[in-house]
Protein backbone atom coordinates (compact mmCIF):
# COMPACT_ATOMS: atom_id res chain seq x y z
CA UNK A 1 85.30 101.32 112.04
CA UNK A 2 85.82 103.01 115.49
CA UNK A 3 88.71 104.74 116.72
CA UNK A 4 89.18 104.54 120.69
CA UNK A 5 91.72 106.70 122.50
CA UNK A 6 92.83 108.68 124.95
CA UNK A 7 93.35 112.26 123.85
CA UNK A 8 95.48 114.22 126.79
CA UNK A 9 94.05 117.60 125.42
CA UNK A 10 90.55 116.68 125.23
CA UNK A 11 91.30 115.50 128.82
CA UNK A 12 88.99 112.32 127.91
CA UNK A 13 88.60 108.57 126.50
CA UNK A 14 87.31 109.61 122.34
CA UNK A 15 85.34 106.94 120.91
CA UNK A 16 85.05 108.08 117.18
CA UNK A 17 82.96 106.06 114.11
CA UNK A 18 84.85 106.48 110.96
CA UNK A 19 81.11 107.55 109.12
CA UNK A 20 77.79 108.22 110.03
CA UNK A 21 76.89 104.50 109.43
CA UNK A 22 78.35 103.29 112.12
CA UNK A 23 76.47 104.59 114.36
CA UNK A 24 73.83 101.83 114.51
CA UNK A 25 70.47 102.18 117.18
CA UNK A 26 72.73 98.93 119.09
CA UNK A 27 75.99 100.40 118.70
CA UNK A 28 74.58 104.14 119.93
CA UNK A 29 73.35 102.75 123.05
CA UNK A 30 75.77 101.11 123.99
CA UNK A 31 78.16 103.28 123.93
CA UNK A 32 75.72 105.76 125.59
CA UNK A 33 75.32 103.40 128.46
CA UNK A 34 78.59 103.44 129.68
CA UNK A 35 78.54 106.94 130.16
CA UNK A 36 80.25 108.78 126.51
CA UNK A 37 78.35 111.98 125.55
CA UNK A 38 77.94 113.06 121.57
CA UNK A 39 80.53 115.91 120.82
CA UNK A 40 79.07 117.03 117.66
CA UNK A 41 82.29 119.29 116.91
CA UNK A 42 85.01 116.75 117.07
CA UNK A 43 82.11 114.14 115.19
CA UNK A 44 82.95 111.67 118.84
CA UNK A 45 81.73 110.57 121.91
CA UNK A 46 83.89 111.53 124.99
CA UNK A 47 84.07 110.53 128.45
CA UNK A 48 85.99 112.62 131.00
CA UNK A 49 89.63 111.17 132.06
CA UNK A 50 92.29 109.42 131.00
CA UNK A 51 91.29 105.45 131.77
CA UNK A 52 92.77 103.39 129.33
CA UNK A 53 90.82 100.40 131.35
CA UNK A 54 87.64 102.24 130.12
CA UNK A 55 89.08 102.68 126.75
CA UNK A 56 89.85 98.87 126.64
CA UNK A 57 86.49 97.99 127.57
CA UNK A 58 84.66 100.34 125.00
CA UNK A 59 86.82 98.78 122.33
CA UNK A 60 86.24 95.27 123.18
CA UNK A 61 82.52 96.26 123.37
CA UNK A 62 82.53 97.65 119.96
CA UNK A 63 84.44 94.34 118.36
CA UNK A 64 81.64 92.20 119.95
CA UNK A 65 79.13 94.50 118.26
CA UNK A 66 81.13 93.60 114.93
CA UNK A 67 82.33 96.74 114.23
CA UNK A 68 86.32 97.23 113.53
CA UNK A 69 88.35 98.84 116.20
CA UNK A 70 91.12 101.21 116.16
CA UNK A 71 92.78 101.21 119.28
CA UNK A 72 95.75 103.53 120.11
């Protein structure tokens, strides 16, 4: 399971797996490739900015990997 936000402090979209498992070789890249960076002390991937159109699009991304999404 995935949680993807937008987190006003962080001042960025958070796409965070629920465990380590998650994180799949598919799943990694593509999440990667649209631009999220590893943020190894929150345990999530950020991307600068508040675009909930980005968030949208990483979730539905994540569902058509098979993976259950969180979306707030």
């Amino acid at each position: 399971m995935f949680l993807v936000t937008t987190d006003t402090q962080l001042g960025a979209v958070v796409v965070a797996p629920e465990c380590a498992d998650d994180l799949d070789d598919e799943t990694r890249a593509a999440i990667e490739g649209a631009a999220f960076t590893w943020q190894s002390d929150i345990e999530a991937f950020t991307q600068p900015g508040q675009d909930r159109q980005t968030a949208a699009h990483m979730a539905m991304r994540l569902a058509q990997l098979g993976h259950d999404v969180l979306a707030v």
